[in-house]
C-alpha atoms as a PDB file:
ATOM      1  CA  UNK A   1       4.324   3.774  -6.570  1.00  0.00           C
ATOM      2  CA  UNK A   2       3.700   6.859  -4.670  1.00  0.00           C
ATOM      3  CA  UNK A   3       4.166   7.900  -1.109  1.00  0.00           C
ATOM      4  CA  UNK A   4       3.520  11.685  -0.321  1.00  0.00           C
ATOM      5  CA  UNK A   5       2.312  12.958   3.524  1.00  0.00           C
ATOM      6  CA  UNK A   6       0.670  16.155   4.554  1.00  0.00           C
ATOM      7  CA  UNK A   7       0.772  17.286   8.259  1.00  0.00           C
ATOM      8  CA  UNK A   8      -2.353  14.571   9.256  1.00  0.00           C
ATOM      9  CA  UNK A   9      -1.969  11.243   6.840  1.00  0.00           C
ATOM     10  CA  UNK A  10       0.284   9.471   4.417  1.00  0.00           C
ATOM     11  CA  UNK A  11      -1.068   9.191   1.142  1.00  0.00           C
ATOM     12  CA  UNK A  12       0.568   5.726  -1.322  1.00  0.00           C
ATOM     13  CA  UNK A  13      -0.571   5.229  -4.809  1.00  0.00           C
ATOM     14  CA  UNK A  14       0.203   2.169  -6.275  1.00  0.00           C
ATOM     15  CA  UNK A  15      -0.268   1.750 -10.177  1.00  0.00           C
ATOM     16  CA  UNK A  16      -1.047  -2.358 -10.478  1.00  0.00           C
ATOM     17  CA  UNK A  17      -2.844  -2.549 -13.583  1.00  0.00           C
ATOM     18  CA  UNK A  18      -4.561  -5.584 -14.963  1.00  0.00           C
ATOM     19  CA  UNK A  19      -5.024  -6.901 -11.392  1.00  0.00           C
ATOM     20  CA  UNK A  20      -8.388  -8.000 -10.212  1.00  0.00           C
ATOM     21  CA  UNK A  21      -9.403  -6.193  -7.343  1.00  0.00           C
ATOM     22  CA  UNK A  22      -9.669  -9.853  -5.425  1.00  0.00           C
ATOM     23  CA  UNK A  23      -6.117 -10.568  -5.893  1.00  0.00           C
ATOM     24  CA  UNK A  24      -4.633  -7.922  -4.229  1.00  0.00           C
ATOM     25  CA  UNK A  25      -4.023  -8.262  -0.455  1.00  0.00           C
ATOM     26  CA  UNK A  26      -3.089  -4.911   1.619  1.00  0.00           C
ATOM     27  CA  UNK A  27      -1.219  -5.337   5.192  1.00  0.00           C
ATOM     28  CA  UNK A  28       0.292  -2.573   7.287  1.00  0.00           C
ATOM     29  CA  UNK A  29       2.061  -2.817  10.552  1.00  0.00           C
ATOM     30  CA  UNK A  30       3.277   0.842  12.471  1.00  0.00           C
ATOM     31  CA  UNK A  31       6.759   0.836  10.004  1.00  0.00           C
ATOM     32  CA  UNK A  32       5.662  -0.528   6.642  1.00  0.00           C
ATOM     33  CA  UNK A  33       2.851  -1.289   4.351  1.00  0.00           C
ATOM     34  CA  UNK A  34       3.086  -4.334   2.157  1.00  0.00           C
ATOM     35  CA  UNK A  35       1.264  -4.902  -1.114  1.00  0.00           C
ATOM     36  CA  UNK A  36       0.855  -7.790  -2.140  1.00  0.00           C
ATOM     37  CA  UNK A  37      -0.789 -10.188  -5.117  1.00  0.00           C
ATOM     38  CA  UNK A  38      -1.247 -11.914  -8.320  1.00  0.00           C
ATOM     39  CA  UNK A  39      -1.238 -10.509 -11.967  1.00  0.00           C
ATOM     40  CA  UNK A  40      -3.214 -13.797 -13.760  1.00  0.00           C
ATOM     41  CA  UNK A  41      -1.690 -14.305 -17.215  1.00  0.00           C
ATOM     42  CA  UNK A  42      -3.865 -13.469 -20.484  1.00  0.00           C
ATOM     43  CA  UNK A  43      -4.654 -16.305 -22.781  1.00  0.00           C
ATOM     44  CA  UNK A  44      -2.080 -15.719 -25.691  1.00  0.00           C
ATOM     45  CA  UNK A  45      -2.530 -15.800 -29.602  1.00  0.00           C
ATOM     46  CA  UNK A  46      -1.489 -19.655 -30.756  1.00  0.00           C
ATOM     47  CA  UNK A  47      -0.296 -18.337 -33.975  1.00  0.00           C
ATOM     48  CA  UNK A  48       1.375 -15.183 -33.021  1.00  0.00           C
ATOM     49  CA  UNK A  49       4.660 -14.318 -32.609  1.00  0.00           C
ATOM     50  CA  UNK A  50       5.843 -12.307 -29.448  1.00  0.00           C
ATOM     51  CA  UNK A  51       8.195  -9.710 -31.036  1.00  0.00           C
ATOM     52  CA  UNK A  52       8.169  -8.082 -27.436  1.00  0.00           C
ATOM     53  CA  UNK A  53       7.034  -9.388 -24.048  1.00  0.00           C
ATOM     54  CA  UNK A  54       7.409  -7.199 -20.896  1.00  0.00           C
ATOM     55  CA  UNK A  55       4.396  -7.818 -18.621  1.00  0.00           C
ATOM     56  CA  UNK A  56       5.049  -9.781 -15.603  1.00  0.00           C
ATOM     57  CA  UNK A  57       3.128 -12.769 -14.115  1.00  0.00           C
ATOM     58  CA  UNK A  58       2.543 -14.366 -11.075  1.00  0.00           C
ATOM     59  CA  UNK A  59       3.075 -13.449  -7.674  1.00  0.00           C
ATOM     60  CA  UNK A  60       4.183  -9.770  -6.659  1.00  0.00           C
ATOM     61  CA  UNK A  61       4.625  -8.123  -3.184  1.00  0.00           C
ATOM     62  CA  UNK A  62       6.286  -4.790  -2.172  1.00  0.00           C
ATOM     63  CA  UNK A  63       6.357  -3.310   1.388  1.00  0.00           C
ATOM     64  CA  UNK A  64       6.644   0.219   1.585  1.00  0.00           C
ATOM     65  CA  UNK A  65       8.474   1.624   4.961  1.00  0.00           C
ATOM     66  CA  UNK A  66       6.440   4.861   6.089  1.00  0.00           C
ATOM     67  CA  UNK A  67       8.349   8.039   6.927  1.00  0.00           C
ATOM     68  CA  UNK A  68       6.640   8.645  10.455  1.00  0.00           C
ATOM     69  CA  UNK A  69       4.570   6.249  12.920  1.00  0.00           C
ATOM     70  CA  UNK A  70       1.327   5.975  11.842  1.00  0.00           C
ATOM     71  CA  UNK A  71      -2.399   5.375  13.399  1.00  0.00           C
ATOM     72  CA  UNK A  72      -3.071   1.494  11.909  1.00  0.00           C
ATOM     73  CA  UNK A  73      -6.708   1.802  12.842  1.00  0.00           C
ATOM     74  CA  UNK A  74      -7.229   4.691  10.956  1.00  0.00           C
ATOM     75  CA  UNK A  75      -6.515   3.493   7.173  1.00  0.00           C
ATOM     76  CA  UNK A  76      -8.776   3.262   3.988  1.00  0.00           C
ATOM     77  CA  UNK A  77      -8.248   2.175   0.628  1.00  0.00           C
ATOM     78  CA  UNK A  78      -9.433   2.319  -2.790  1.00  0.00           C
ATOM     79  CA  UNK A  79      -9.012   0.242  -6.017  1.00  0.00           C
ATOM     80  CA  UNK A  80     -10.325   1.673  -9.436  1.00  0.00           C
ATOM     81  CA  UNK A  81      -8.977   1.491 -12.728  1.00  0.00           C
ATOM     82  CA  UNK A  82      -5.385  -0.111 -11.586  1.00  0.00           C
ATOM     83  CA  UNK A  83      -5.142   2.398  -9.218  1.00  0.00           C
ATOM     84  CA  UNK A  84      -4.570   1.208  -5.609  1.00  0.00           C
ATOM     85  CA  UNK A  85      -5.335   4.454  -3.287  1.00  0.00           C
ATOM     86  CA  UNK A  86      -3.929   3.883   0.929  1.00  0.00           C
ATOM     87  CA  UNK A  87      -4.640   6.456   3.342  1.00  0.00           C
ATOM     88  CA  UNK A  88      -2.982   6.158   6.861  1.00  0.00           C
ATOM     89  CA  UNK A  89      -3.257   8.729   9.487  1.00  0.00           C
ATOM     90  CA  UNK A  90      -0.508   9.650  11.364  1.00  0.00           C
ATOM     91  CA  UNK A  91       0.062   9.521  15.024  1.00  0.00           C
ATOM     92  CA  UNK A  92       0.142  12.707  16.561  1.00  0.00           C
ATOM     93  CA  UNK A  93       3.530  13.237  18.310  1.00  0.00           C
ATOM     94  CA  UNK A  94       3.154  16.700  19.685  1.00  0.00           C
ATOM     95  CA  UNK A  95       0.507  15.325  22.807  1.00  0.00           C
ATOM     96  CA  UNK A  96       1.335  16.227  26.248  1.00  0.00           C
ATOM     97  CA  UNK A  97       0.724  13.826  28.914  1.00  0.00           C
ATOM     98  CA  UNK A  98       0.615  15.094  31.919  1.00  0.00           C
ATOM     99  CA  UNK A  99       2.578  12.240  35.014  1.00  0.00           C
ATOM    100  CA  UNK A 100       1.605  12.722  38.193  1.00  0.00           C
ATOM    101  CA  UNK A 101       4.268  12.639  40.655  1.00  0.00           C
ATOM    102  CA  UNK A 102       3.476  10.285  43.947  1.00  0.00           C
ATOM    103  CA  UNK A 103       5.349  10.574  47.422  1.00  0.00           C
ATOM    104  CA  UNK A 104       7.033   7.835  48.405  1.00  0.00           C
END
């Protein structure tokens, strides 16, 4: 995976291929995003013999902690060839709001 920022969003790239589009699940929260899933497993050969097995199976899930606060209405997401795209904007931290000061 991938996290990069520019001044306005945080950018993740996840690489999750052979996973069906329907089996991923995407959450964020203002501190983390998690990823989450299932890789199905292929049918296998009945005569063949595995000289070398290294894809995983089953149930996978990775949260990702974000390096500033981020806006978690303002997200979008794309999933194309095994390639999970997540774009969060950040909160803008340099607003001034103004207090006003009542008498007592």
């Amino acid at each position: 995976m991938d996290i990069f920022e520019t001044p306005e969003e945080i950018m993740i790239w996840a690489e999750i291929s052979g996973v069906e589009k329907n089996d991923l699940d995407l959450e964020i929260n203002s501190r983390a995003v998690k990823v989450s899933g299932i890789r199905r497993e292929m049918s296998r050969v009945s005569n063949g013999t595995y000289r070398l097995a290294e894809i995983q199976y089953g149930r996978f899930e990775r949260i990702l902690y974000l390096p500033s606060p981020v806006d978690t209405e303002v997200v979008s997401s794309t999933y194309a060839n095994g390639l999970l795209k997540v774009r969060i904007a950040k909160l803008r931290l340099d607003k001034v709001h103004k207090i006003p000061i009542s008498e007592e």
